[in-house]
C-alpha atoms as a PDB file:
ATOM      1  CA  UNK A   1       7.166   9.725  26.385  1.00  0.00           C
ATOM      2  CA  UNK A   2       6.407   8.453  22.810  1.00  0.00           C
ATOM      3  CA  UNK A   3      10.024   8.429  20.992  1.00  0.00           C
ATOM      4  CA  UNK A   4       8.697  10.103  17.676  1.00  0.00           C
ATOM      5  CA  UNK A   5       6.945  12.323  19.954  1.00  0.00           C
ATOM      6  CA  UNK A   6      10.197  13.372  21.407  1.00  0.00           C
ATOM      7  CA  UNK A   7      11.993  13.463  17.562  1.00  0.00           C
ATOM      8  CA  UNK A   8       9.134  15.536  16.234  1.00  0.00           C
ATOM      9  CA  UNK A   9       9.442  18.072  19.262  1.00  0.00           C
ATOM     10  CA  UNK A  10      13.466  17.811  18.489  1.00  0.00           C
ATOM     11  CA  UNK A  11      13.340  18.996  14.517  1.00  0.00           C
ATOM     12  CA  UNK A  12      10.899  21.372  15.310  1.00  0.00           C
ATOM     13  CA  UNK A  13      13.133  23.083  17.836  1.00  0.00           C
ATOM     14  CA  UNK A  14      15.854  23.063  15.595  1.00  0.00           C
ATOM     15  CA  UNK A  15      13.755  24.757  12.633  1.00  0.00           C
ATOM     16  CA  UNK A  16      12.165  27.001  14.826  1.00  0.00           C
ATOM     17  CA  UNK A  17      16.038  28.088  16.335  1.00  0.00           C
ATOM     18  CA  UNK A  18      17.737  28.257  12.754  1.00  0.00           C
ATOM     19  CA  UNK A  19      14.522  30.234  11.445  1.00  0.00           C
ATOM     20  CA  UNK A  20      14.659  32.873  14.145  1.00  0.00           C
ATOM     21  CA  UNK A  21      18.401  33.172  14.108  1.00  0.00           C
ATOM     22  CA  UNK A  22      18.186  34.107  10.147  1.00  0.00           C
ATOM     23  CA  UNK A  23      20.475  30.840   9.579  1.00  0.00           C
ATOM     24  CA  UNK A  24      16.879  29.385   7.401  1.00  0.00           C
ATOM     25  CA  UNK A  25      14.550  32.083   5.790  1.00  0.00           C
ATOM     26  CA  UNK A  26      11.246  30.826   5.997  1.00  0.00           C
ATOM     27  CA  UNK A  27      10.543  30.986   2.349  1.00  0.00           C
ATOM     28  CA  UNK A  28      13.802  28.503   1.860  1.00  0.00           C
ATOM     29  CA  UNK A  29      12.276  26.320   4.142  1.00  0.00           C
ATOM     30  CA  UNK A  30       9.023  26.160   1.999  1.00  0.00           C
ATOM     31  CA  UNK A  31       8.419  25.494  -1.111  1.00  0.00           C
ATOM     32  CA  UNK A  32      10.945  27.299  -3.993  1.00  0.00           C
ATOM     33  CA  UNK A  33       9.683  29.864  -5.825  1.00  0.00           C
ATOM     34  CA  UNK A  34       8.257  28.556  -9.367  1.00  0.00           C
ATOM     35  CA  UNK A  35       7.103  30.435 -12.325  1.00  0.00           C
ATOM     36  CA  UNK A  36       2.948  30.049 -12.491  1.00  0.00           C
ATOM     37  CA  UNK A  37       2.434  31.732 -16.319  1.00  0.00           C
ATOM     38  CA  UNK A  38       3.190  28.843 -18.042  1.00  0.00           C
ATOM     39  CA  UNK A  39       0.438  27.044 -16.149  1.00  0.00           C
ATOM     40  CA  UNK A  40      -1.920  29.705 -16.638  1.00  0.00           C
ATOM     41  CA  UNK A  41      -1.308  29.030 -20.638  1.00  0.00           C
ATOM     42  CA  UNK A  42      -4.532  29.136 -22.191  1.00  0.00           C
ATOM     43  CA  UNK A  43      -2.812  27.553 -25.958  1.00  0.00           C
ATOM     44  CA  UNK A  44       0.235  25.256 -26.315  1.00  0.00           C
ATOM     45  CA  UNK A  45       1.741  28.225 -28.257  1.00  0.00           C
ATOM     46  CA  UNK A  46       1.417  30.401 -25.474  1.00  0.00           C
ATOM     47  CA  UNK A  47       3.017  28.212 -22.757  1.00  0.00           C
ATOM     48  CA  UNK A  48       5.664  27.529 -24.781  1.00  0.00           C
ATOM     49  CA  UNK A  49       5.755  31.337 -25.141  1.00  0.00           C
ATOM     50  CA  UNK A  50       6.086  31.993 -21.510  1.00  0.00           C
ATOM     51  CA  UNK A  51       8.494  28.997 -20.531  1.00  0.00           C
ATOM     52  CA  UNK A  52      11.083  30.466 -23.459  1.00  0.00           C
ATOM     53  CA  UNK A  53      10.554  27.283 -25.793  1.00  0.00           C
ATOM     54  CA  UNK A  54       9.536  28.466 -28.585  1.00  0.00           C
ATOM     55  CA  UNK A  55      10.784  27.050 -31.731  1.00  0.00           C
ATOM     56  CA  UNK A  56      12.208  23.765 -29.709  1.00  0.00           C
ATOM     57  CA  UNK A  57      13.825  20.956 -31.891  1.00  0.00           C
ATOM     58  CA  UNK A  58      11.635  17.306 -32.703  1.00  0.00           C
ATOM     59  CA  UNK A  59      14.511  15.316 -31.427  1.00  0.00           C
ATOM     60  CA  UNK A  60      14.270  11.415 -31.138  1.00  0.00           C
ATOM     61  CA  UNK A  61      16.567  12.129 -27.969  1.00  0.00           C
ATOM     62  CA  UNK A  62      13.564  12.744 -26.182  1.00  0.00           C
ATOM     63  CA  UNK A  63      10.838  10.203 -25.585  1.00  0.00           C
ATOM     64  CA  UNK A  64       7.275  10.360 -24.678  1.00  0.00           C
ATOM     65  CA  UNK A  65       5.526   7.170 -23.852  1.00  0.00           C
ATOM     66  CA  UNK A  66       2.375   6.230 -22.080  1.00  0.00           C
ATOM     67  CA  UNK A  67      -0.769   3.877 -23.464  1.00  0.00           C
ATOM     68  CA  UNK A  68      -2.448   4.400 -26.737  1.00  0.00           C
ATOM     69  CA  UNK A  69      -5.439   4.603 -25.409  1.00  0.00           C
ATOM     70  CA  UNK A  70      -6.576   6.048 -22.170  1.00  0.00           C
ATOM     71  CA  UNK A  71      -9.510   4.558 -20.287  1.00  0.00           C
ATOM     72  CA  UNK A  72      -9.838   7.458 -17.846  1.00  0.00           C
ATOM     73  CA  UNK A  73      -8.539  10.824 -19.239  1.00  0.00           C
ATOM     74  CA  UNK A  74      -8.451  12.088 -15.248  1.00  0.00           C
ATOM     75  CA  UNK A  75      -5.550   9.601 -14.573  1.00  0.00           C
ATOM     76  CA  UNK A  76      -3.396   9.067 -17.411  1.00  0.00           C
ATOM     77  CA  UNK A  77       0.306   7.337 -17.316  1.00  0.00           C
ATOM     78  CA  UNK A  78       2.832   9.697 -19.050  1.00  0.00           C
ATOM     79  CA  UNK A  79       6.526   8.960 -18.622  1.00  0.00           C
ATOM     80  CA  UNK A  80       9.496  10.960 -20.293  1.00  0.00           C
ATOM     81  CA  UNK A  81      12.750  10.229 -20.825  1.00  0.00           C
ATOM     82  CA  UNK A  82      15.704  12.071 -22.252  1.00  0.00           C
ATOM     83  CA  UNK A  83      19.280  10.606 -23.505  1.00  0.00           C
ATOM     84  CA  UNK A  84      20.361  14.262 -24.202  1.00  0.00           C
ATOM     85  CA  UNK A  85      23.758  14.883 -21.977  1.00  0.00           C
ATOM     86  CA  UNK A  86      23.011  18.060 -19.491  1.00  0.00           C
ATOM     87  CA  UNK A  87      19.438  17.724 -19.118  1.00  0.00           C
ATOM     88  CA  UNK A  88      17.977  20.141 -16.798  1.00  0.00           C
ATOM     89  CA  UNK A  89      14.261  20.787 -17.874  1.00  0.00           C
ATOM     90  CA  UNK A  90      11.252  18.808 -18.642  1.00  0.00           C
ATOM     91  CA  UNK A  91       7.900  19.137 -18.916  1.00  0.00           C
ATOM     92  CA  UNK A  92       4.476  17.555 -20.066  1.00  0.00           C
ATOM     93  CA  UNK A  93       2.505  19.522 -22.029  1.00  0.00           C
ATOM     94  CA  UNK A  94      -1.580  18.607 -23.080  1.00  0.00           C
ATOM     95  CA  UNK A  95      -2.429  20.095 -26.233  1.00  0.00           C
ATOM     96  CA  UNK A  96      -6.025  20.178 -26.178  1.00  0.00           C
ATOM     97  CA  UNK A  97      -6.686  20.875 -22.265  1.00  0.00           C
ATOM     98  CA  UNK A  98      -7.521  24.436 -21.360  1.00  0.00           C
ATOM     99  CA  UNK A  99      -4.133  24.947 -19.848  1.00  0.00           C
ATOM    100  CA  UNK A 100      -1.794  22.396 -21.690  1.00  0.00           C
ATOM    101  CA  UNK A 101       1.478  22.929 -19.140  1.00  0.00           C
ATOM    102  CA  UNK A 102       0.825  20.086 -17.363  1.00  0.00           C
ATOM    103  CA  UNK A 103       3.859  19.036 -15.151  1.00  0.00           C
ATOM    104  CA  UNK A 104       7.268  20.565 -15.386  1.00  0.00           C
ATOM    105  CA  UNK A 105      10.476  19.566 -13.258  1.00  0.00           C
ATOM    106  CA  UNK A 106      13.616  20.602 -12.706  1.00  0.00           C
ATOM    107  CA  UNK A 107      16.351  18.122 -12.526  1.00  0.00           C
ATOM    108  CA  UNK A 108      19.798  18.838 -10.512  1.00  0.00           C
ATOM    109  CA  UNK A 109      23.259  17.691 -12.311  1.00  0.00           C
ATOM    110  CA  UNK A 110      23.704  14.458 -12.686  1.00  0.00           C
ATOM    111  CA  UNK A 111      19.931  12.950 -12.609  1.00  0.00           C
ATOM    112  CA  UNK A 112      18.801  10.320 -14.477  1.00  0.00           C
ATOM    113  CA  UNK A 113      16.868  12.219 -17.362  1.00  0.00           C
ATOM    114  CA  UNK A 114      13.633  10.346 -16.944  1.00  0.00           C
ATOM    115  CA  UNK A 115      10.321  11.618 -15.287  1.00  0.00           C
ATOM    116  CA  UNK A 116       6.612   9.412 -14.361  1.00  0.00           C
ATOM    117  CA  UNK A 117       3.433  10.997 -13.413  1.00  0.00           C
ATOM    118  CA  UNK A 118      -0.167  10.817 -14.042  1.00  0.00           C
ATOM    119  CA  UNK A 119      -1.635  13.541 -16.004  1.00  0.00           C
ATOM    120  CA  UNK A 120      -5.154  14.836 -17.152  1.00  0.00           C
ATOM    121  CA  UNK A 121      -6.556  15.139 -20.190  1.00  0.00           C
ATOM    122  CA  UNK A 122     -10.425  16.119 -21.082  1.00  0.00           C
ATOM    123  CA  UNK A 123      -9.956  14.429 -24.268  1.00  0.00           C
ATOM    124  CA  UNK A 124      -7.860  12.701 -27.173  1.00  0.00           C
ATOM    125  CA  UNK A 125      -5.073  14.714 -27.907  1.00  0.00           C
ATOM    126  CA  UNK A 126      -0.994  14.911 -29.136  1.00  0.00           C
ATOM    127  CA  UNK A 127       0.501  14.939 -25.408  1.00  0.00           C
ATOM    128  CA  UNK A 128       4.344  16.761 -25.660  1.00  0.00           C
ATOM    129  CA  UNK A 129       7.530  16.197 -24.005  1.00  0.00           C
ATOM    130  CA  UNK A 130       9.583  19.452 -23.642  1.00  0.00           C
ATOM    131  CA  UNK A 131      12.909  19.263 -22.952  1.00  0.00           C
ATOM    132  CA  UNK A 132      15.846  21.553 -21.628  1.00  0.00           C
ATOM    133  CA  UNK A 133      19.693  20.419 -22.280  1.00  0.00           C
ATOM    134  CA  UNK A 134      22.834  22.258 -22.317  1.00  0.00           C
ATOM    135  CA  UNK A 135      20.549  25.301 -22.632  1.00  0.00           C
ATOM    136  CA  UNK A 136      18.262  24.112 -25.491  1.00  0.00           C
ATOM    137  CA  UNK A 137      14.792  23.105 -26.571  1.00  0.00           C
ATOM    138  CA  UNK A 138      14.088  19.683 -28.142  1.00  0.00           C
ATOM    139  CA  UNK A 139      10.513  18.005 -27.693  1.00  0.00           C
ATOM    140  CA  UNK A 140       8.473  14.845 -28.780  1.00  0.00           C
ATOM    141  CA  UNK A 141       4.583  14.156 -29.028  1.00  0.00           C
ATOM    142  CA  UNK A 142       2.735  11.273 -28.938  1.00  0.00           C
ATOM    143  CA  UNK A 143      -1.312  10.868 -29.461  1.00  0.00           C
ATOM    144  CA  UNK A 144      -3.192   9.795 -26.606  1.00  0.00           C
ATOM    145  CA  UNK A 145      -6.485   8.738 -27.099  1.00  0.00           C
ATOM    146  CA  UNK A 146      -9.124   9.020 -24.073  1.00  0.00           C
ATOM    147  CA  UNK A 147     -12.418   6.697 -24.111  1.00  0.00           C
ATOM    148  CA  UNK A 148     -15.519   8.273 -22.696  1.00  0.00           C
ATOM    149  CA  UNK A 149     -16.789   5.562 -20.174  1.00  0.00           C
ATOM    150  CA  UNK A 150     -13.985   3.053 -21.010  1.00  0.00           C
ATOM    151  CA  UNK A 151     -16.021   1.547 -24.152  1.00  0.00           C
ATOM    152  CA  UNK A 152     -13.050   2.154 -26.799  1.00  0.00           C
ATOM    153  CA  UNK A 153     -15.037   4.506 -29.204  1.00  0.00           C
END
């Protein structure tokens, strides 16, 4: 028999043993619960509204970075990174897009405070990096401009 036959048959055993004897709940073997509202936003105000950011801090802490202009708004490089001690929180916000929360994460104790995704953006606009630390709000923007085609204009 195929060995990662055999290793696939042996975790699933094992989950499906530790789920029926209540040692896993199903639901903690799944994804964790997250809160949706904030990405169901319709204005930046709103989402920062619903995350419980409003009124965060411009802190130079916190850095957004990613190119100046954007080729293809449907795959655009965003990185943040934060030097604040205790970060737990961050999270990319568009503000022109029709629901500006774009990516948020959660970081355990001790992480490096730094994030990298791609994001999408239907057009030029100030892209945001919201932070959490030691149970407050600091953010940063930066202007991303997004060509139509790739042409520049």
């Amino acid at each position: 028999m195929n060995q990662k036959r055999r290793e696939l048959l042996r975790i699933a055993t094992v989950m499906g043993l530790a789920i029926s004897a209540g040692i896993i709940k199903p639901n903690a073997a799944m994804a964790a619960d997250w809160n949706s509202s904030g990405f169901d936003a319709k204005s930046l105000a709103d989402a920062l509204k619903t995350i419980g950011a409003e009124g965060a801090a411009i802190s130079a802490d916190v850095a957004v970075n990613g190119p100046a202009i954007a080729e293809n708004g449907a795959v655009v490089p965003v990185q943040v990174t934060s030097s604040l001690p205790g970060t737990e929180y961050m999270a990319i916000l568009v503000e022109k897009n029709p629901n500006p929360l774009s990516a948020a994460f959660t970081l355990p104790a001790g992480t490096e405070a730094a994030i990298s995704t791609r994001i999408k953006m239907g057009g030029t606009s100030n892209v945001h990096a919201l932070v959490k630390a030691n149970g407050k709000w600091f953010i940063a923007s930066k202007e991303i401009k997004v060509t139509l085609g790739g042409c520049g204009g």
